[in-house]
C-alpha atoms as a PDB file:
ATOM      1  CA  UNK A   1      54.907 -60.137 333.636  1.00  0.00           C
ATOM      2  CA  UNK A   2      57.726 -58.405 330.879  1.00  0.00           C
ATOM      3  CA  UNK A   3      54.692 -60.211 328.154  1.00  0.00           C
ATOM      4  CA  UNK A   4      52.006 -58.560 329.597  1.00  0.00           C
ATOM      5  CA  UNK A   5      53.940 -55.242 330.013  1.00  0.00           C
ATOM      6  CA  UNK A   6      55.140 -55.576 326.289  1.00  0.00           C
ATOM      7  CA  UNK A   7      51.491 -56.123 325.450  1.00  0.00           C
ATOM      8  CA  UNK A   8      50.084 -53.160 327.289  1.00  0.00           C
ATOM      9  CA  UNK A   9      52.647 -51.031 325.666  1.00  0.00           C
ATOM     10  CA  UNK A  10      51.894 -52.532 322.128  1.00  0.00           C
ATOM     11  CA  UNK A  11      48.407 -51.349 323.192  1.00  0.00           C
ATOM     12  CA  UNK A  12      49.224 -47.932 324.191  1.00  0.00           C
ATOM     13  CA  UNK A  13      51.088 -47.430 321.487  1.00  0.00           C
ATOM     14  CA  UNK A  14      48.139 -48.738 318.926  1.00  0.00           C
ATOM     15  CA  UNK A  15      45.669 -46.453 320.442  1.00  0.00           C
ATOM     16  CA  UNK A  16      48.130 -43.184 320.519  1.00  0.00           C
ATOM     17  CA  UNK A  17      48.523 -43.953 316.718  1.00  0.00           C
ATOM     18  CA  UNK A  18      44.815 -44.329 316.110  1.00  0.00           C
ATOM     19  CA  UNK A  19      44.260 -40.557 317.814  1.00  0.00           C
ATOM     20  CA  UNK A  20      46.859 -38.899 316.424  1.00  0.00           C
ATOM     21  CA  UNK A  21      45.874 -40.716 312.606  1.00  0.00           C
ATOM     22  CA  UNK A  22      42.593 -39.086 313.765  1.00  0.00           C
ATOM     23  CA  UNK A  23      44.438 -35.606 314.690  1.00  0.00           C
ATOM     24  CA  UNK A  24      43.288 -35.814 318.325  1.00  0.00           C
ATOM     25  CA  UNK A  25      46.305 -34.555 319.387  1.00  0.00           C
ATOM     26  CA  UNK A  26      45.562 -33.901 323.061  1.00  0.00           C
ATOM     27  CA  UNK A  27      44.404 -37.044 323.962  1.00  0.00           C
ATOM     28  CA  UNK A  28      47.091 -39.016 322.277  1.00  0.00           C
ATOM     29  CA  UNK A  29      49.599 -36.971 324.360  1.00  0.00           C
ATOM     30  CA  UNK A  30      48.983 -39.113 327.788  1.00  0.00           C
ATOM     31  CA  UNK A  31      48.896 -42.077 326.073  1.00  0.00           C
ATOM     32  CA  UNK A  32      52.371 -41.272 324.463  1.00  0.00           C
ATOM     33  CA  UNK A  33      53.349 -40.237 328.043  1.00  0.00           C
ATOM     34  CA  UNK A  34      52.558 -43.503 329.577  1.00  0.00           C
ATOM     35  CA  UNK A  35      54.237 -45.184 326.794  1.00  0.00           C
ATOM     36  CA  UNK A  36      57.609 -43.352 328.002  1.00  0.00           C
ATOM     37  CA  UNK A  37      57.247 -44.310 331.301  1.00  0.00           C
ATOM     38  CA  UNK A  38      56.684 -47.858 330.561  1.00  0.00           C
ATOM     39  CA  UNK A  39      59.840 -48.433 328.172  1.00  0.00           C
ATOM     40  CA  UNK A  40      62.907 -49.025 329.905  1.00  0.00           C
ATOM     41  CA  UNK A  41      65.473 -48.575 327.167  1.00  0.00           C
ATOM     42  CA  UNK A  42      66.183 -45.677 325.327  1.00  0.00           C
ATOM     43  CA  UNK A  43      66.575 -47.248 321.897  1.00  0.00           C
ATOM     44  CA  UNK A  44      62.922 -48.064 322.185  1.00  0.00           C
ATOM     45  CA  UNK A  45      61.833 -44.515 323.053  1.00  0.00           C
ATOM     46  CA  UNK A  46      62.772 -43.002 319.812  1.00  0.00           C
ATOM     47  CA  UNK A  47      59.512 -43.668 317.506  1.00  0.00           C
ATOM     48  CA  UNK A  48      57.461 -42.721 321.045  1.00  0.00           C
ATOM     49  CA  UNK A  49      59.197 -39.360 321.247  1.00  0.00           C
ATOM     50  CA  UNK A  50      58.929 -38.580 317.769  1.00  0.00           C
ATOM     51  CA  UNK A  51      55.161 -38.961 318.048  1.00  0.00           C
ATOM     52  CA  UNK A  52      54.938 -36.566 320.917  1.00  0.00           C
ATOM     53  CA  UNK A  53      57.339 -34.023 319.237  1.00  0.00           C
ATOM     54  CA  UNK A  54      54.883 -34.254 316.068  1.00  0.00           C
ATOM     55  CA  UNK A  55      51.695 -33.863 318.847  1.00  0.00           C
ATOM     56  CA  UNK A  56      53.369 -31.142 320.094  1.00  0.00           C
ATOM     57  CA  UNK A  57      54.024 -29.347 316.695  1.00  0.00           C
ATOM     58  CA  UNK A  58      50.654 -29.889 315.684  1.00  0.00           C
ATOM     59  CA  UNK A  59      48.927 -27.938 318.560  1.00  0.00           C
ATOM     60  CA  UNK A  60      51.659 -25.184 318.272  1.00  0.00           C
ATOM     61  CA  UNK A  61      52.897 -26.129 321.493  1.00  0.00           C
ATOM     62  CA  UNK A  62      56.690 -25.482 319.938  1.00  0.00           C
ATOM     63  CA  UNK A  63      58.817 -24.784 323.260  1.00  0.00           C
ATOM     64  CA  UNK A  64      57.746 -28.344 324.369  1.00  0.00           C
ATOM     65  CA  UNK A  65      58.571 -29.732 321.503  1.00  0.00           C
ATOM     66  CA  UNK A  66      62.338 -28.480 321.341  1.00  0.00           C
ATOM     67  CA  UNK A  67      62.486 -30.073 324.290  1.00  0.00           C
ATOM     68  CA  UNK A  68      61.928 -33.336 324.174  1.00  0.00           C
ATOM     69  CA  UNK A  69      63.317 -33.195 320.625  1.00  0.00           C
ATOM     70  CA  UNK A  70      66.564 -32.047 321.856  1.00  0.00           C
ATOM     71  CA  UNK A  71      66.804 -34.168 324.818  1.00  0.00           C
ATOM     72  CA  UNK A  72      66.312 -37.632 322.779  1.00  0.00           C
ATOM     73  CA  UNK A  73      68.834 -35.972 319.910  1.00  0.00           C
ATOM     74  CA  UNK A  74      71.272 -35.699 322.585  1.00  0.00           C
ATOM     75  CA  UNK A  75      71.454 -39.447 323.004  1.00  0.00           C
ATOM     76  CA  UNK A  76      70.214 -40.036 319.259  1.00  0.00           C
ATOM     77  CA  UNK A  77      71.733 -37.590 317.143  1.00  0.00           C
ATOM     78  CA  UNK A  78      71.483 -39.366 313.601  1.00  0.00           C
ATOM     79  CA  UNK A  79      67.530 -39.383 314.252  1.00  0.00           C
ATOM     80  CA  UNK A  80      66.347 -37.771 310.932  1.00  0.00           C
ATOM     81  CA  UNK A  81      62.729 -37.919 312.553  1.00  0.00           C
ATOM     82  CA  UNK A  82      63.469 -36.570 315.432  1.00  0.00           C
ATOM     83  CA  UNK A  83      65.706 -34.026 313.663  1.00  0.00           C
ATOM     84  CA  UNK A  84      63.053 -33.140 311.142  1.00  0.00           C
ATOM     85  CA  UNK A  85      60.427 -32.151 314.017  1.00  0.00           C
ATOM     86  CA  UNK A  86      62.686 -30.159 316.119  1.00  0.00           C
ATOM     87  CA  UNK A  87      63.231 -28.086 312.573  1.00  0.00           C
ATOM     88  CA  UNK A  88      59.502 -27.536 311.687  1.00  0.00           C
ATOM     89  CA  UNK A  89      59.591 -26.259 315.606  1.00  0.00           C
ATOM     90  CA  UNK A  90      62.123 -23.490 315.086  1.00  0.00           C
ATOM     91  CA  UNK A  91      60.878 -22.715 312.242  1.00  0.00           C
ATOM     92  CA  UNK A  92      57.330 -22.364 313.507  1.00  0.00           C
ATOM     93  CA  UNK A  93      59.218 -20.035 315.930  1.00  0.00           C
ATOM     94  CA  UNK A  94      60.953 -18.469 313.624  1.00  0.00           C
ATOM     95  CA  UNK A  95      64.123 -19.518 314.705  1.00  0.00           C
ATOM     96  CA  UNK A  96      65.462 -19.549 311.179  1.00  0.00           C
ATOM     97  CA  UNK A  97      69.017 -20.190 311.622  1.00  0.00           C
ATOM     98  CA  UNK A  98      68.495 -22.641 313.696  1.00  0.00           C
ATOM     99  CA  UNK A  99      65.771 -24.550 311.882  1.00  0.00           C
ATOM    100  CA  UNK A 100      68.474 -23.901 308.593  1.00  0.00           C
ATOM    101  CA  UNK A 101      71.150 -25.377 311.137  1.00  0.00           C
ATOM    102  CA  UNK A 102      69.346 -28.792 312.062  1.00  0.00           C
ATOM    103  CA  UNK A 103      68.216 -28.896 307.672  1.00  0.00           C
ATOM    104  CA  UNK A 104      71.855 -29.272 306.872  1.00  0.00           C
ATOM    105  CA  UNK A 105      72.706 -31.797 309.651  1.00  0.00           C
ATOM    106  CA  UNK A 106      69.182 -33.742 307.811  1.00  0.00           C
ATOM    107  CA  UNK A 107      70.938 -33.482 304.527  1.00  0.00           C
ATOM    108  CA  UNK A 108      74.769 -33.823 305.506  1.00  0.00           C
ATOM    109  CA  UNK A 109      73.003 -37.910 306.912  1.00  0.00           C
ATOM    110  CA  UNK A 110      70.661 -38.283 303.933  1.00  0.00           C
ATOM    111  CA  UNK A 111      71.372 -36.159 300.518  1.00  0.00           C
ATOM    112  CA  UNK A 112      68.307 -37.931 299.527  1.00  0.00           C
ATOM    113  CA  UNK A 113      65.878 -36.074 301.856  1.00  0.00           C
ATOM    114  CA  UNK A 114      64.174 -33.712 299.250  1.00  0.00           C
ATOM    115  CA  UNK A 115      61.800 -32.609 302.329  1.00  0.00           C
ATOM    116  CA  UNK A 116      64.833 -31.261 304.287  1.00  0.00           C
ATOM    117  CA  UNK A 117      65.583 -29.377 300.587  1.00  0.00           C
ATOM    118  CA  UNK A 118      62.747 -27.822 300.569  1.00  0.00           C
ATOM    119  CA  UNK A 119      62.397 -26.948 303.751  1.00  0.00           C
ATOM    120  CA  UNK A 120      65.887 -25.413 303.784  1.00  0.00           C
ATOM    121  CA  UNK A 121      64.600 -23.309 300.748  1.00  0.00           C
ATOM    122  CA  UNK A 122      61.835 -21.803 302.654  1.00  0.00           C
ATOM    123  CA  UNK A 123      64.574 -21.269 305.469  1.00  0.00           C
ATOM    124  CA  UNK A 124      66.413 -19.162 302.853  1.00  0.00           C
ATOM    125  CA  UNK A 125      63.008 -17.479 301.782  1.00  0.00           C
ATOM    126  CA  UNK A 126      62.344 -16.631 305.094  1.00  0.00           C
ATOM    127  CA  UNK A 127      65.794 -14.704 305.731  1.00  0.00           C
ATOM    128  CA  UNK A 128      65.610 -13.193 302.550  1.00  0.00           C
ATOM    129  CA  UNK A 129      67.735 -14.879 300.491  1.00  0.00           C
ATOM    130  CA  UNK A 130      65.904 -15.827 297.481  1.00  0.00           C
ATOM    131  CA  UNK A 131      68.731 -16.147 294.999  1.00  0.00           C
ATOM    132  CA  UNK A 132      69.763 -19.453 297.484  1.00  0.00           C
ATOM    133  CA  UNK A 133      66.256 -20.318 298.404  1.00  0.00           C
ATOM    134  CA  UNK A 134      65.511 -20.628 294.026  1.00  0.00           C
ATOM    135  CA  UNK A 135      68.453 -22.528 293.940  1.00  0.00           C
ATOM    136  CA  UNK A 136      67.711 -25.071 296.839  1.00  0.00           C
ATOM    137  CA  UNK A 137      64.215 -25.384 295.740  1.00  0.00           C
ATOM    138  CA  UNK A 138      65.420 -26.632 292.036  1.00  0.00           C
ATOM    139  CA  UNK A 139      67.499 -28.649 293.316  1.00  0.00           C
ATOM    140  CA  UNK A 140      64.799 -30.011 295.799  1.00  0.00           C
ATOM    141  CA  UNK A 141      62.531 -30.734 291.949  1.00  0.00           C
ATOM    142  CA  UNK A 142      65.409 -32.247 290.741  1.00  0.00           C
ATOM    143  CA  UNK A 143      66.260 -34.764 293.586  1.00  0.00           C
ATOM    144  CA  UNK A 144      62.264 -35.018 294.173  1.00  0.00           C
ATOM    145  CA  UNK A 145      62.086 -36.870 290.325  1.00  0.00           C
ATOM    146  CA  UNK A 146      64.856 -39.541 291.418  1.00  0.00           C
ATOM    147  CA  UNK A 147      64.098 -39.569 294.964  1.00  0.00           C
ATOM    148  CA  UNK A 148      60.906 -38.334 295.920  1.00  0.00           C
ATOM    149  CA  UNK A 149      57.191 -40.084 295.908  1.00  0.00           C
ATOM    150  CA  UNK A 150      54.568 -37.939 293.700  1.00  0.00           C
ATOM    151  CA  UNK A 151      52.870 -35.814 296.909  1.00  0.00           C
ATOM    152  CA  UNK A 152      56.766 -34.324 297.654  1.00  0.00           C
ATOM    153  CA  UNK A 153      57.253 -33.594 293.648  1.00  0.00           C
ATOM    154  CA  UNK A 154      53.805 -31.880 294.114  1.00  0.00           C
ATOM    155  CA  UNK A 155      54.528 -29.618 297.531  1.00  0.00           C
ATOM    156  CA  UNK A 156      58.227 -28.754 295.662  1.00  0.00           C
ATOM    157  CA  UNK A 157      56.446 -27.835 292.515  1.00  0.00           C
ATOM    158  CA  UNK A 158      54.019 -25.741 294.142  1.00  0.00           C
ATOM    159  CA  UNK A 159      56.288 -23.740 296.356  1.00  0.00           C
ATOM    160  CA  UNK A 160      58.765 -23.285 293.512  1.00  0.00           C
ATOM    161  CA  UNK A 161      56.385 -21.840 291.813  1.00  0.00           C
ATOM    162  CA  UNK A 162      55.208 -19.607 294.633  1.00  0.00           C
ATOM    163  CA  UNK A 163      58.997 -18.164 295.142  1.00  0.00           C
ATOM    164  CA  UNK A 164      59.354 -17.411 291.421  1.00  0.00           C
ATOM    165  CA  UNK A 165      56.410 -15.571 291.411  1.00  0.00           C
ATOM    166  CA  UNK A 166      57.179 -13.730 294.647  1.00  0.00           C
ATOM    167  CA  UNK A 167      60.584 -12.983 292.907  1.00  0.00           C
ATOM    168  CA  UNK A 168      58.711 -11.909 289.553  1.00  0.00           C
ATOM    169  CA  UNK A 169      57.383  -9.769 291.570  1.00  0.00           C
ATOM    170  CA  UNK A 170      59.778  -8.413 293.422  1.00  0.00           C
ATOM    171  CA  UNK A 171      61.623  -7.619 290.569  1.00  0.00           C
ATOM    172  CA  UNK A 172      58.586  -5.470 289.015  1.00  0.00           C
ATOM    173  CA  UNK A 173      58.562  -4.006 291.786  1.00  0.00           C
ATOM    174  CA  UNK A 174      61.719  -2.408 291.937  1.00  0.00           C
ATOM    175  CA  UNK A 175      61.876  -1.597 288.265  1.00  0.00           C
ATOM    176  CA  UNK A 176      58.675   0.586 289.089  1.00  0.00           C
ATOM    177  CA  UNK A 177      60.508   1.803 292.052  1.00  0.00           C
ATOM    178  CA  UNK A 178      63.337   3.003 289.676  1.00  0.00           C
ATOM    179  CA  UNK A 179      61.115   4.537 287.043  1.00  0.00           C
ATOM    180  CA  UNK A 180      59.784   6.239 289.130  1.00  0.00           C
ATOM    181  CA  UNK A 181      62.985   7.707 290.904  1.00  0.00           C
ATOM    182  CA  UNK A 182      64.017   8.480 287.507  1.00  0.00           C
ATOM    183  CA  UNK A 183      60.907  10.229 286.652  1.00  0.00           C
ATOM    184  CA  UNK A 184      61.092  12.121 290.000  1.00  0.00           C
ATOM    185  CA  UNK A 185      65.167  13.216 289.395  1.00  0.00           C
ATOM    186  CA  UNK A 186      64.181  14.458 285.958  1.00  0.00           C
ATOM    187  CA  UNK A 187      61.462  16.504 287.179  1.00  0.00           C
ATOM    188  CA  UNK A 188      63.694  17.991 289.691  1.00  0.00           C
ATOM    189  CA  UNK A 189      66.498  18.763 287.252  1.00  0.00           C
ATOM    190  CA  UNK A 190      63.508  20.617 285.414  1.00  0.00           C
ATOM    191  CA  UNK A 191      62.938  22.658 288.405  1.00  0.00           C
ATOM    192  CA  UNK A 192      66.542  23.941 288.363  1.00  0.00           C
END
């Protein structure tokens, strides 16, 4: 009978793939579900969980996806996956300090994860701290060439780009902003 029941889950676990491969998100979700309920120990639930988390993330359903994500990290806590999703769900939130929080537990267990750098660089971004968020992200290019495959040199390259031309500007626009203040003083001191 523990055959057949590995065999059904192997099934399952096929056909959630297959939908979610296919982004049908929704009707993965049960299968994922049953999945759960059929696996007894909890080593064997990670991979299952992730898969939901990611389902979850994927049709903005975020507050059930901290959930689950935080319950299996309680048990699993060096579970980069699992870690990974439950940051893309804060920051989907906008939960940026937490979503910063769970990037530097990713890279503090694997300095390799150029993902987690970049990620944490759009964290940075997204509080306003650009001189970090340059910083990270160069560092993210520069671990991507050692570490990285050629699609996460690609998404690091792109967004790098992105911030230095949001910084560029930036910085335009607050020379203009200064001319013009200056312009505006001197045309006062005219007055008087």
């Amino acid at each position: 009978m523990a055959h057949h029941t590995f065999d059904t889950i192997q099934e399952l676990w096929r056909e959630a793939c297959a939908l979610v491969n296919q982004e049908y998100f929704k009707e993965a979700i049960p299968k994922l579900k049953q999945c759960l309920e059929m696996l007894d120990k909890p080593e064997n639930k990670g991979c299952v969980i992730c898969e939901l988390g990611y389902c979850f993330l994927r049709l903005n359903w975020y507050n059930e996806a901290v959930q689950i994500l935080l319950q299996h990290l309680e048990k699993f806590p060096f579970d980069n996956d699992a870690r990974f999703f439950l940051a893309s769900a804060y920051g989907s939130m906008k939960w940026t300090d937490e979503a910063i929080g769970e990037l530097k537990i990713i890279i503090d267990l694997d300095p390799t994860d150029v993902l987690a750098y970049h990620d944490l660089g759009l964290g940075y971004k997204d509080k306003g701290w650009y001189n970090e968020s340059l910083e990270t992200l160069k560092y993210a290019k520069k671990n991507a060439l050692v570490f990285g495959d050629q699609e996460e040199r690609e998404i690091i390259d792109k967004t790098l780009s992105e911030l230095e031309a949001d910084i560029g500007k930036r910085e335009y626009d607050k020379l203009r902003a200064l001319f013009l203040l200056a312009v505006l003083l001197a045309m006062k001191k005219k007055k008087l």
